[in-house]
PDB file of N, CA and C in Angstrom:
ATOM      1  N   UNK A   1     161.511  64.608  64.923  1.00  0.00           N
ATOM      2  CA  UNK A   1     161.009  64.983  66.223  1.00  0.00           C
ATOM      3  C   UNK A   1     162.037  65.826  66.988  1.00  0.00           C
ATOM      4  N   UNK A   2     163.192  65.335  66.713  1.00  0.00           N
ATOM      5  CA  UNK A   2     164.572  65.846  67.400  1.00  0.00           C
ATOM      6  C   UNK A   2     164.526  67.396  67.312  1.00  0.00           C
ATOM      7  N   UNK A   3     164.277  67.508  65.307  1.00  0.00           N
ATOM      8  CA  UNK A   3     164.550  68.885  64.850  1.00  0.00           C
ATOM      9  C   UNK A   3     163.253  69.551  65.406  1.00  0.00           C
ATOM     10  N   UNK A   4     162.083  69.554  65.713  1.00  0.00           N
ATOM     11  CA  UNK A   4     160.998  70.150  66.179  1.00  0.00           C
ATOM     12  C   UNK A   4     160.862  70.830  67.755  1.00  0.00           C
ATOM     13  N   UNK A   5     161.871  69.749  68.470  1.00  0.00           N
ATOM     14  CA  UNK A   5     162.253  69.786  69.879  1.00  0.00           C
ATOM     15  C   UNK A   5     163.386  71.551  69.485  1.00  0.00           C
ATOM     16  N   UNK A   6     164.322  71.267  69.031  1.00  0.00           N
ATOM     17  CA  UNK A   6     165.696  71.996  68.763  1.00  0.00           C
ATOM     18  C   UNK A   6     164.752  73.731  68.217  1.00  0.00           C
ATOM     19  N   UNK A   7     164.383  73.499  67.299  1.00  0.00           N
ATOM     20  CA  UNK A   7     162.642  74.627  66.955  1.00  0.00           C
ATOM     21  C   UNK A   7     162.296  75.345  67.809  1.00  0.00           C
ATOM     22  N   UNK A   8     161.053  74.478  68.898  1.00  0.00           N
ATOM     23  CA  UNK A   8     160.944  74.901  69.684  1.00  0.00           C
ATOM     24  C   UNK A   8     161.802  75.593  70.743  1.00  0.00           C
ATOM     25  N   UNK A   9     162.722  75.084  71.303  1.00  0.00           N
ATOM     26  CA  UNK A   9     164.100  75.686  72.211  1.00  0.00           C
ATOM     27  C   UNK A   9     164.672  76.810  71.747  1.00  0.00           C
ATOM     28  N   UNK A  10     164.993  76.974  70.434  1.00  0.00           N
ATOM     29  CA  UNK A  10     165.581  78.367  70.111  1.00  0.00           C
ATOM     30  C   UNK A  10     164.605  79.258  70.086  1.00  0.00           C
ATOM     31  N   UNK A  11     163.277  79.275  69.466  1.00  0.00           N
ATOM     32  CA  UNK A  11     162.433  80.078  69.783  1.00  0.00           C
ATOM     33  C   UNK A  11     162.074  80.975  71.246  1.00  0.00           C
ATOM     34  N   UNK A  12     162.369  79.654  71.931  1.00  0.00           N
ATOM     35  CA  UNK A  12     161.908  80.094  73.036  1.00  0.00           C
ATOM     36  C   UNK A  12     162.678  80.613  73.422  1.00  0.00           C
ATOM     37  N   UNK A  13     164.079  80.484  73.534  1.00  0.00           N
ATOM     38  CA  UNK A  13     165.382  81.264  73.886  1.00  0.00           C
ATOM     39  C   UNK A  13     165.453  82.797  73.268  1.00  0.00           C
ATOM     40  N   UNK A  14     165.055  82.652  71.927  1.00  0.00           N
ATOM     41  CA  UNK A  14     164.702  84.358  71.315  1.00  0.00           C
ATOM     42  C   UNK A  14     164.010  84.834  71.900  1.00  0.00           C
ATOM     43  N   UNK A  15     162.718  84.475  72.188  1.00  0.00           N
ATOM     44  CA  UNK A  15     161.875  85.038  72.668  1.00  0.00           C
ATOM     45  C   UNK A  15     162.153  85.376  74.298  1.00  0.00           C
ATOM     46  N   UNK A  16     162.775  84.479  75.042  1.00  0.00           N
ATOM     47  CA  UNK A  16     163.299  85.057  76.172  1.00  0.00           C
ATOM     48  C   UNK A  16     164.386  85.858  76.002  1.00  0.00           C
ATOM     49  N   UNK A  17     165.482  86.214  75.148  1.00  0.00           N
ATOM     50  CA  UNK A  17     166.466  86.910  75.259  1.00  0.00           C
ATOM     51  C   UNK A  17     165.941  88.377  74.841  1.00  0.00           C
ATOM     52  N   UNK A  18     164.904  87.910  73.610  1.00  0.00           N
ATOM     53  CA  UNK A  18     163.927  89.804  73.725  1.00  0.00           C
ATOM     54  C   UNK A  18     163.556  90.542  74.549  1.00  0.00           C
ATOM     55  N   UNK A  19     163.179  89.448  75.491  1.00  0.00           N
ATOM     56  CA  UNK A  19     162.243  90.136  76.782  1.00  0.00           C
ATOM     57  C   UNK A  19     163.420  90.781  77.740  1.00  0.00           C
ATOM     58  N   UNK A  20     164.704  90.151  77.778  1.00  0.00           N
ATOM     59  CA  UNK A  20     166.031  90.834  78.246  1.00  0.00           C
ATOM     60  C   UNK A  20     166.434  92.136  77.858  1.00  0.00           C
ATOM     61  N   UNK A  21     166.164  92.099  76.409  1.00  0.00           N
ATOM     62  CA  UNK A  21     167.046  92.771  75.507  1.00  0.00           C
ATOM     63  C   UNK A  21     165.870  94.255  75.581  1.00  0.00           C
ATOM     64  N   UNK A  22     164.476  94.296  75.468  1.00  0.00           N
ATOM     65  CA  UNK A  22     163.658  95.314  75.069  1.00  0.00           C
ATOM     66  C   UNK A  22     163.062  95.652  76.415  1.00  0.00           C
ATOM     67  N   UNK A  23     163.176  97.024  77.030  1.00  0.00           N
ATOM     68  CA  UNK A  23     162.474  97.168  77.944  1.00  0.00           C
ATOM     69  C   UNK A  23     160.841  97.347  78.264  1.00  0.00           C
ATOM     70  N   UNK A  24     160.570  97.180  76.490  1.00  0.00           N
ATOM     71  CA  UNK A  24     159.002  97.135  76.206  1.00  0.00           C
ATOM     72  C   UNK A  24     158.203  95.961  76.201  1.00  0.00           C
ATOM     73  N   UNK A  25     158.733  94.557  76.378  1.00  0.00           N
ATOM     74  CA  UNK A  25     158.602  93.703  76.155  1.00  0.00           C
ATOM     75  C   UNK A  25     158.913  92.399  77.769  1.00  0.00           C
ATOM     76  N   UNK A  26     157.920  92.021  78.490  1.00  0.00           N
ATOM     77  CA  UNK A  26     158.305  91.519  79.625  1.00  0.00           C
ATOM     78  C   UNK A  26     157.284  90.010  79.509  1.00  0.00           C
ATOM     79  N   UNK A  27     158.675  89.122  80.243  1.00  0.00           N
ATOM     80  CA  UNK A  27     157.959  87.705  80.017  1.00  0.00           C
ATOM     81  C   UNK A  27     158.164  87.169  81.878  1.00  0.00           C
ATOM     82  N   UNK A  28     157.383  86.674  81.970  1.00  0.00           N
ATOM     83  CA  UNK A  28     157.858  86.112  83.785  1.00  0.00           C
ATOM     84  C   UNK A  28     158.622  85.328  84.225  1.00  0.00           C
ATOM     85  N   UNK A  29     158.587  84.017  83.311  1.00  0.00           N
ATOM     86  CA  UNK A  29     160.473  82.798  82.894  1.00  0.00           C
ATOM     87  C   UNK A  29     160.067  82.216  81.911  1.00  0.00           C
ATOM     88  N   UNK A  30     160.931  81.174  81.849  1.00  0.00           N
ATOM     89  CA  UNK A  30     161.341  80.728  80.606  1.00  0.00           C
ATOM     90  C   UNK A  30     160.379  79.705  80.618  1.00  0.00           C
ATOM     91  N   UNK A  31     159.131  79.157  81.256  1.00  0.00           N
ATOM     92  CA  UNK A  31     158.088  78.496  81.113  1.00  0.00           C
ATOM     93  C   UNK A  31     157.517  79.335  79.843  1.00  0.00           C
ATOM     94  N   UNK A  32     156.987  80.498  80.567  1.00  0.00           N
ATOM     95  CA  UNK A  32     156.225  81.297  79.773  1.00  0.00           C
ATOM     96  C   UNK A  32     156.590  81.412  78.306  1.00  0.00           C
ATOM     97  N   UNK A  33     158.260  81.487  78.179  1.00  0.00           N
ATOM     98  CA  UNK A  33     159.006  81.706  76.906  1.00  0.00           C
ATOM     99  C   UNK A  33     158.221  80.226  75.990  1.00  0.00           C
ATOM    100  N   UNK A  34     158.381  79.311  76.709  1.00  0.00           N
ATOM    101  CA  UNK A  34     158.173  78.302  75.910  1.00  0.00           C
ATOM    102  C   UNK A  34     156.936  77.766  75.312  1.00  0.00           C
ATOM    103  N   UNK A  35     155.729  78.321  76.295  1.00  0.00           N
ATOM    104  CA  UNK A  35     154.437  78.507  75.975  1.00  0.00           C
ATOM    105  C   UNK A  35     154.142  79.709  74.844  1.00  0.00           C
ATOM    106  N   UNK A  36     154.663  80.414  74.927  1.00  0.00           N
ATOM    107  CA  UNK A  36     154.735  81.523  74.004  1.00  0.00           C
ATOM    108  C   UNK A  36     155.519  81.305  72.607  1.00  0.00           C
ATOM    109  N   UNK A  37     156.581  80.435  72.792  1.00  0.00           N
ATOM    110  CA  UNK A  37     157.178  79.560  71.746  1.00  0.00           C
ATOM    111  C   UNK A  37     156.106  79.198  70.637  1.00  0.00           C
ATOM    112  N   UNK A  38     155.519  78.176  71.092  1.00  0.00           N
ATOM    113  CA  UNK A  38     154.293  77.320  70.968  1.00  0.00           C
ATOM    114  C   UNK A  38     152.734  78.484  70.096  1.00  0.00           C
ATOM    115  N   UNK A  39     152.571  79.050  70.954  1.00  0.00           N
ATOM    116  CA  UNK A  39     151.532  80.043  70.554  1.00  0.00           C
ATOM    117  C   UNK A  39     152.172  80.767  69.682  1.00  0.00           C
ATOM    118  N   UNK A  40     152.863  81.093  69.501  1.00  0.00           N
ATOM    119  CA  UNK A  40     153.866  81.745  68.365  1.00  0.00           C
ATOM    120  C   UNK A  40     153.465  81.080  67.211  1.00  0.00           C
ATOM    121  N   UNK A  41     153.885  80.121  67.357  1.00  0.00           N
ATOM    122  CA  UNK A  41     154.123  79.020  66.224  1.00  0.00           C
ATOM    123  C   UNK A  41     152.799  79.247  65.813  1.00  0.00           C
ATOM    124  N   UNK A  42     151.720  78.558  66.316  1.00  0.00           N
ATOM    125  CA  UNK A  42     150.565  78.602  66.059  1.00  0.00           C
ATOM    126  C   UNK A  42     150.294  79.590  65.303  1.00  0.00           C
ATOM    127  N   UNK A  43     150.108  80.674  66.095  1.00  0.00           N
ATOM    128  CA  UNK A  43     150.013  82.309  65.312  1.00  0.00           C
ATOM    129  C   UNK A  43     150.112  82.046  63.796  1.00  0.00           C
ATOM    130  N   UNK A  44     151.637  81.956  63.746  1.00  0.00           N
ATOM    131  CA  UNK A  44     152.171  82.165  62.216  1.00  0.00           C
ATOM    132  C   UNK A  44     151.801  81.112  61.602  1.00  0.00           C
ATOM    133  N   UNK A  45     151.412  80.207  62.182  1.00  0.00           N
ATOM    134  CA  UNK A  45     151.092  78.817  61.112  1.00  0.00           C
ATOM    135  C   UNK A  45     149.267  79.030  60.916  1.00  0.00           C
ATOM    136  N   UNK A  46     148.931  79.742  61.237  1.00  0.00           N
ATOM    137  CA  UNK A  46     147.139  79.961  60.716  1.00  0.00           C
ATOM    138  C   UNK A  46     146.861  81.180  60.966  1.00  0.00           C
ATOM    139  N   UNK A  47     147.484  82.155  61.425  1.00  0.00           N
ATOM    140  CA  UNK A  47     147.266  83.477  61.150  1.00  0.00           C
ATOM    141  C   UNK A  47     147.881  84.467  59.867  1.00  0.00           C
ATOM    142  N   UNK A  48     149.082  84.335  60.613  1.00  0.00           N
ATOM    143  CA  UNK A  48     149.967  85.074  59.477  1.00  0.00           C
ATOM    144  C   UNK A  48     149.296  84.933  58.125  1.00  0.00           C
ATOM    145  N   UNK A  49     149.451  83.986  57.513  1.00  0.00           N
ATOM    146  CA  UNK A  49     148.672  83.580  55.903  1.00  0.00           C
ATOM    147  C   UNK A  49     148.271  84.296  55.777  1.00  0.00           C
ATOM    148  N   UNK A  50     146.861  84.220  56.481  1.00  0.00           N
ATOM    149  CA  UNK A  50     145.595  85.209  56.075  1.00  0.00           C
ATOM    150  C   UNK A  50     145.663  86.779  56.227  1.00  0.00           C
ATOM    151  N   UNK A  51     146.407  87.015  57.426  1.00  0.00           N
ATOM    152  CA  UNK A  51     146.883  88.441  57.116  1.00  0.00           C
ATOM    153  C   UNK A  51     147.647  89.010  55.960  1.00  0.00           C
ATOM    154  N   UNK A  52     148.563  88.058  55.512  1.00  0.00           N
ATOM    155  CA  UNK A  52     149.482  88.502  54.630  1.00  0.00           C
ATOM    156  C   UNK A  52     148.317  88.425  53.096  1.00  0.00           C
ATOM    157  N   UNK A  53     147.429  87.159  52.991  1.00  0.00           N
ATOM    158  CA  UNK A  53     147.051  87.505  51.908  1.00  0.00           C
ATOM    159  C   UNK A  53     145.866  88.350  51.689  1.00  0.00           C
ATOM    160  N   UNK A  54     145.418  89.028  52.398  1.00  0.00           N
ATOM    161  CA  UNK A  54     144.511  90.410  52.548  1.00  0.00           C
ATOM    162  C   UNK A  54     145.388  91.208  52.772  1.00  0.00           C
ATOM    163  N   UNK A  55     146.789  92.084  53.109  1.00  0.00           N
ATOM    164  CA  UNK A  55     147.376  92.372  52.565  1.00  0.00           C
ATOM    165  C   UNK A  55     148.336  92.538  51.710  1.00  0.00           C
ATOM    166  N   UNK A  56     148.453  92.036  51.243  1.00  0.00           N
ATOM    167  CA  UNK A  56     149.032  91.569  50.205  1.00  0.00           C
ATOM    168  C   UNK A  56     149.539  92.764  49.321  1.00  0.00           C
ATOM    169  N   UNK A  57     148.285  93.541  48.972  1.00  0.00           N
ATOM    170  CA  UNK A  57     148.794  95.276  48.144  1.00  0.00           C
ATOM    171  C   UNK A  57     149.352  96.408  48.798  1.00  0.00           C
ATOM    172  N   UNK A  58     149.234  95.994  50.233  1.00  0.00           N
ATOM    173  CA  UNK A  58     150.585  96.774  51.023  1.00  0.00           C
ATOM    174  C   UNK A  58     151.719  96.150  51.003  1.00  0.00           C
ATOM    175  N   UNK A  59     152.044  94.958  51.196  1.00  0.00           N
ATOM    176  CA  UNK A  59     152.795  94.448  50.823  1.00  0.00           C
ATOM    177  C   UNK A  59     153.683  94.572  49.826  1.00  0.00           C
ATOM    178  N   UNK A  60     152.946  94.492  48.201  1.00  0.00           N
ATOM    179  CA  UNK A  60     153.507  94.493  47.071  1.00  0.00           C
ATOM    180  C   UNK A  60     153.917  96.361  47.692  1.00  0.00           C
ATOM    181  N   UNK A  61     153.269  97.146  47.147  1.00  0.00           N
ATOM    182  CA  UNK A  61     153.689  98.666  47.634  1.00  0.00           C
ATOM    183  C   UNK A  61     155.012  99.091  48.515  1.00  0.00           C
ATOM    184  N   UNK A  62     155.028  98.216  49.235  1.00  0.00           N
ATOM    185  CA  UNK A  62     156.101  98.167  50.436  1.00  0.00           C
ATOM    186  C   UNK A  62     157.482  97.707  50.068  1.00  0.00           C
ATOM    187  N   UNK A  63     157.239  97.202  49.094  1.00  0.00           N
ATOM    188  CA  UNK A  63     158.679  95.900  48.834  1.00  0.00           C
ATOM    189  C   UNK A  63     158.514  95.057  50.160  1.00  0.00           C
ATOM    190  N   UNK A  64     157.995  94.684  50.804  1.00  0.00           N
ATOM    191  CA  UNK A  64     158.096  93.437  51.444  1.00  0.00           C
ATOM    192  C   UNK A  64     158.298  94.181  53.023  1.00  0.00           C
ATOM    193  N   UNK A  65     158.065  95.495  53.104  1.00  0.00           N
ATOM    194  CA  UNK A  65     158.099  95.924  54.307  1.00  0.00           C
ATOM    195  C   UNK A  65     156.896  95.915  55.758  1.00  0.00           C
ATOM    196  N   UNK A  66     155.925  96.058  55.038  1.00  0.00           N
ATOM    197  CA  UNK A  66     155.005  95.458  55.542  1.00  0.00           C
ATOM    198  C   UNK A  66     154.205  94.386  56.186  1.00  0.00           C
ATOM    199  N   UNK A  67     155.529  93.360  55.728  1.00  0.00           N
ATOM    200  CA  UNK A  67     155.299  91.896  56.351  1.00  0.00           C
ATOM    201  C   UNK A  67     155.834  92.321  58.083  1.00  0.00           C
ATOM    202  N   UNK A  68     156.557  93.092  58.035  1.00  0.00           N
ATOM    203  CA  UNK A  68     157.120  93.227  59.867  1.00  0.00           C
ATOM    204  C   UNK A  68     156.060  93.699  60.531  1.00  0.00           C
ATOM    205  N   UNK A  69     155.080  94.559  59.784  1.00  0.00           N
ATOM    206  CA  UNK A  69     153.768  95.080  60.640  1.00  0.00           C
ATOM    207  C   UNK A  69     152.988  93.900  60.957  1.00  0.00           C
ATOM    208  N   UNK A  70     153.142  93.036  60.214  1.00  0.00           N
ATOM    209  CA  UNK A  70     152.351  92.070  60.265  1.00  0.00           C
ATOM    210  C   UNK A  70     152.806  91.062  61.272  1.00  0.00           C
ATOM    211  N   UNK A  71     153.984  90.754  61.627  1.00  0.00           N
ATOM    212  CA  UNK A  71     154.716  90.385  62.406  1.00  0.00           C
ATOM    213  C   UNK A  71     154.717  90.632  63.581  1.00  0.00           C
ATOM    214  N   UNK A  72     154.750  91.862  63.862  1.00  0.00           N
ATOM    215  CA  UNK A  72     154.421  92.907  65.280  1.00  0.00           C
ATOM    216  C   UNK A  72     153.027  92.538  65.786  1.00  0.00           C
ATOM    217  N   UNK A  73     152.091  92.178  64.518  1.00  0.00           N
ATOM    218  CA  UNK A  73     150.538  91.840  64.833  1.00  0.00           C
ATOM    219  C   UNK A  73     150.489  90.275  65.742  1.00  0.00           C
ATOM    220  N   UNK A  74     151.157  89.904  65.175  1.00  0.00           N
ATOM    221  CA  UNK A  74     150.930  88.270  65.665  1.00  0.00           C
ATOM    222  C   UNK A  74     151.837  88.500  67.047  1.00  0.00           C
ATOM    223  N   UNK A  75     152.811  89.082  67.026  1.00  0.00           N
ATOM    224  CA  UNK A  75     153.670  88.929  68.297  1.00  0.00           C
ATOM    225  C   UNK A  75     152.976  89.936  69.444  1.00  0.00           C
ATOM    226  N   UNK A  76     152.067  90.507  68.967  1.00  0.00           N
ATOM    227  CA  UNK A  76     150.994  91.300  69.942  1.00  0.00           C
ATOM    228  C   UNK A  76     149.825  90.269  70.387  1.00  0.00           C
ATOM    229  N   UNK A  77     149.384  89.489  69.598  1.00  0.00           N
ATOM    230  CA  UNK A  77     148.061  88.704  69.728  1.00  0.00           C
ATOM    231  C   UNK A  77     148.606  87.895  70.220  1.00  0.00           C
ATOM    232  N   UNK A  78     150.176  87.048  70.149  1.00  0.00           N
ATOM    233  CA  UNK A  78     150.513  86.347  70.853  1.00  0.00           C
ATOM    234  C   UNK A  78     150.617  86.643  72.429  1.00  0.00           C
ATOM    235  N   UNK A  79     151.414  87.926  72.522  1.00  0.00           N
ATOM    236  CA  UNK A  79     151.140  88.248  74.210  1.00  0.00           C
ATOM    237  C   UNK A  79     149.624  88.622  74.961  1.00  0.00           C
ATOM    238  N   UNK A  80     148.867  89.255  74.301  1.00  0.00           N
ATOM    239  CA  UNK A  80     147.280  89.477  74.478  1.00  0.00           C
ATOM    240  C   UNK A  80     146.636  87.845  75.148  1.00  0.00           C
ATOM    241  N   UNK A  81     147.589  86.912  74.481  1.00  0.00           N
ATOM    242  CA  UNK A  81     146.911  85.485  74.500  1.00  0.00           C
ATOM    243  C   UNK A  81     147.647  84.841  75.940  1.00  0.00           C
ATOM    244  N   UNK A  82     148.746  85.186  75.976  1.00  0.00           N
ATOM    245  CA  UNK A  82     149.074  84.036  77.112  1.00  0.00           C
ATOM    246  C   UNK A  82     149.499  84.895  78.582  1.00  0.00           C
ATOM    247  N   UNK A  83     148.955  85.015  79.017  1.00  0.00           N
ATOM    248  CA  UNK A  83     149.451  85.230  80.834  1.00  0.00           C
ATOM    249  C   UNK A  83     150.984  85.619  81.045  1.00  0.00           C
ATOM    250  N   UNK A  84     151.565  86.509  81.772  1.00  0.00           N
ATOM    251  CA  UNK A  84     152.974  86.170  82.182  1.00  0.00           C
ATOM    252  C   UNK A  84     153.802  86.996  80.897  1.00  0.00           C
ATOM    253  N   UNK A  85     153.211  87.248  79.309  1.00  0.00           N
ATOM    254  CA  UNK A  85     153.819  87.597  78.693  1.00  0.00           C
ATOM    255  C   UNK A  85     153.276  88.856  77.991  1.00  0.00           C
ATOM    256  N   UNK A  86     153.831  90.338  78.244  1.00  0.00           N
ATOM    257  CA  UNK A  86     153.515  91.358  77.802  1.00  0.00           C
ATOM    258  C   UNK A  86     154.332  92.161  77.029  1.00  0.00           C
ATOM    259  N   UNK A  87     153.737  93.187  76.203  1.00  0.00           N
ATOM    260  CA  UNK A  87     154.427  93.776  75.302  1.00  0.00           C
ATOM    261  C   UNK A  87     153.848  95.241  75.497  1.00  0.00           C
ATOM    262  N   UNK A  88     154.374  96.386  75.920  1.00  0.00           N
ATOM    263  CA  UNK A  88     153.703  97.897  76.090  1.00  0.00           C
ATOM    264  C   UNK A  88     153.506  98.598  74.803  1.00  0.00           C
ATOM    265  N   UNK A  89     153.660  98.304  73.503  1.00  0.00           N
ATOM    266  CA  UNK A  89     152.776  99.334  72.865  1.00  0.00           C
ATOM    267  C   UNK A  89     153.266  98.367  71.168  1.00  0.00           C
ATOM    268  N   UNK A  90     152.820  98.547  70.690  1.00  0.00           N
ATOM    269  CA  UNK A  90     152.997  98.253  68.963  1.00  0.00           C
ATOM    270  C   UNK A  90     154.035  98.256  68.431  1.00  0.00           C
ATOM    271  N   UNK A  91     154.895  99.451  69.064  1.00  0.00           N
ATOM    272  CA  UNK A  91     156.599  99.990  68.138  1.00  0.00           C
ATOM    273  C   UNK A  91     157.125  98.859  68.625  1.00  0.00           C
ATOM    274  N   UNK A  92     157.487  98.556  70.224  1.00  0.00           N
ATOM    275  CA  UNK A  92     157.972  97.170  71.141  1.00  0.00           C
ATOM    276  C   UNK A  92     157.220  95.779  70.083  1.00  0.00           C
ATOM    277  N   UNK A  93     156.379  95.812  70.129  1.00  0.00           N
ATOM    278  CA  UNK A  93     156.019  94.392  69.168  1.00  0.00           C
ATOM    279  C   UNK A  93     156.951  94.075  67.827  1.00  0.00           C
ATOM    280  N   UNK A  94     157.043  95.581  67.227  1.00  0.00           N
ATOM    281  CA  UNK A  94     157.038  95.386  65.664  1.00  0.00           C
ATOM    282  C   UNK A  94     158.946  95.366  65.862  1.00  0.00           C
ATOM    283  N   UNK A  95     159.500  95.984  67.094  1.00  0.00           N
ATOM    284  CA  UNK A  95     161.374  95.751  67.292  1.00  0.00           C
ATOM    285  C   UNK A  95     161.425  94.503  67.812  1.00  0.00           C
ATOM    286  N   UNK A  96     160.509  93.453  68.289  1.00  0.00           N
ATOM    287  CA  UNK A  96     160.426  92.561  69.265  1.00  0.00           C
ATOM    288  C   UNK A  96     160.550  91.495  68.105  1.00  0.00           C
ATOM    289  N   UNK A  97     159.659  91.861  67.576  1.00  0.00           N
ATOM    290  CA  UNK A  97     159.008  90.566  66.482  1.00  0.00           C
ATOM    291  C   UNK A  97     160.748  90.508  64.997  1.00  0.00           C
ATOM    292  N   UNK A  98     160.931  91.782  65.112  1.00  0.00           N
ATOM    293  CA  UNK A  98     162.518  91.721  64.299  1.00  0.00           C
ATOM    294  C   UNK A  98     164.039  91.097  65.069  1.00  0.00           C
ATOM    295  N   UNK A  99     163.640  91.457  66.311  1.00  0.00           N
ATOM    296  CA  UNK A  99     164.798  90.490  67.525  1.00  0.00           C
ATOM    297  C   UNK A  99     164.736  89.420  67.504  1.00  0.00           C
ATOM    298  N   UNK A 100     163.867  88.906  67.796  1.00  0.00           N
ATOM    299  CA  UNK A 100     163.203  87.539  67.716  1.00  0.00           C
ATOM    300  C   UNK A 100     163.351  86.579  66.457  1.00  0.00           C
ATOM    301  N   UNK A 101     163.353  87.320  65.053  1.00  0.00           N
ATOM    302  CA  UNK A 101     163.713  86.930  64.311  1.00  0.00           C
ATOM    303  C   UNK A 101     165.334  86.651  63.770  1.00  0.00           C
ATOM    304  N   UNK A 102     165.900  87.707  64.233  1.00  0.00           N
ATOM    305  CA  UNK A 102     167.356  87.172  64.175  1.00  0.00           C
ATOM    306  C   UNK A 102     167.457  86.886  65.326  1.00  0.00           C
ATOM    307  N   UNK A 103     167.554  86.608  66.440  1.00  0.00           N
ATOM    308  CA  UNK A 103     168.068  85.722  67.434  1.00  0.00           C
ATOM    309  C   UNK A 103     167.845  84.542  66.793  1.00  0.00           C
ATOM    310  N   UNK A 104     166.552  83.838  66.692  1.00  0.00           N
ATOM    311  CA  UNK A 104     166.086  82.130  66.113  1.00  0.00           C
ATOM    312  C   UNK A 104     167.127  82.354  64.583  1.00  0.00           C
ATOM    313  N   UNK A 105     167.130  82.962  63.517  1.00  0.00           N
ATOM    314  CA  UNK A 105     168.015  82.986  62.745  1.00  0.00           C
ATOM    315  C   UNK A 105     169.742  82.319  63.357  1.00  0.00           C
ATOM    316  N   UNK A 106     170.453  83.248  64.117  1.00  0.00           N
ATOM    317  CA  UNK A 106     171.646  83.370  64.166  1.00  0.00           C
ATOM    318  C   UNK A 106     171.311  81.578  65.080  1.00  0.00           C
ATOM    319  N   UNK A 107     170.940  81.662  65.850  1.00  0.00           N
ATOM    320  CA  UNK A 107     170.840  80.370  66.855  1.00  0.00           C
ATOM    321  C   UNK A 107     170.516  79.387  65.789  1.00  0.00           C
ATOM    322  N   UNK A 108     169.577  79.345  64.602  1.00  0.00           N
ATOM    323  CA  UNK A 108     169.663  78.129  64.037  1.00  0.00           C
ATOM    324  C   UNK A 108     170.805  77.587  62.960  1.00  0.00           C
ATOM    325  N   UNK A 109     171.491  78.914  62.687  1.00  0.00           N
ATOM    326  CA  UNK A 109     172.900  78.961  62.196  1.00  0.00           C
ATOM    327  C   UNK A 109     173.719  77.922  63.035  1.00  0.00           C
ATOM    328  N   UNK A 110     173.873  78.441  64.020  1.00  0.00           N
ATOM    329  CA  UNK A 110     174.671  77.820  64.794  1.00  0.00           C
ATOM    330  C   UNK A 110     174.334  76.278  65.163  1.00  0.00           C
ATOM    331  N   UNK A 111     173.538  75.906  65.677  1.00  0.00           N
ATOM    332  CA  UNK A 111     173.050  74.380  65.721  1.00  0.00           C
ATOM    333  C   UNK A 111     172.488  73.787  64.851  1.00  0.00           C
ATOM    334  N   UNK A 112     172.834  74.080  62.893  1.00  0.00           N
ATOM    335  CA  UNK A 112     172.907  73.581  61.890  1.00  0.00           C
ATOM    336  C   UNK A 112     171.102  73.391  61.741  1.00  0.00           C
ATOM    337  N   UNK A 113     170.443  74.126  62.471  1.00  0.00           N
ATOM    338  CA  UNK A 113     169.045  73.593  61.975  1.00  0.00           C
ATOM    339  C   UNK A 113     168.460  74.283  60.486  1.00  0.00           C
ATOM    340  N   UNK A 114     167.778  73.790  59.287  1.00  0.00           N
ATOM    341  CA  UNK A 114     167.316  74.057  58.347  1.00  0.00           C
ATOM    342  C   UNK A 114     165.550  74.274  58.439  1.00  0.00           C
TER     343      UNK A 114
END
């Protein structure tokens, strides 16, 4: 439960330090970050899949580059979805959705989460 709590928090901390970091990308506070945390999660836990396995032959084609478009998708549908959290155009999603990913990376480095 501990590690799910610790999950959630860095996420949400990426996701608020993006919205710092990208001028394409605006969240209202760190409520929002954390709701967006959450819907995030969601996203990738029943979306992503299915995107990835209908594409899948861009994918293979890509070497694995194509998964960030896909990435940019969910981190777009994620802001489309919650109030307070916006993103101005696709390129901002698809640099957003790669920030986001190493921020929660380097942060779970650091507080030993697996």
């Amino acid at each position: 439960m501990i590690r799910l709590l610790l999950i959630w928090l860095v996420n949400s901390v990426a996701i608020f330090g993006t919205a710092a970091l990208l001028p394409g990308i605006t969240i209202r506070n760190f409520t929002t970050a954390i709701m967006a945390a959450v819907v995030l999660g969601l996203l990738n836990a029943v979306l992503k899949p299915v995107l990835a396995f209908f594409s899948f032959p861009f994918i293979l084609l890509t070497f694995g580059l194509f998964s960030l478009l896909i990435n940019g998708v969910v981190l777009w549908i994620c802001a489309g979805i919650l109030d307070g959290f916006e993103i101005r155009g696709f390129g901002s999603a698809i640099l957003g959705a790669i920030i986001i990913s190493c921020i929660s990376w380097f942060l779970s480095m650091i507080f030993g989460i697996k």
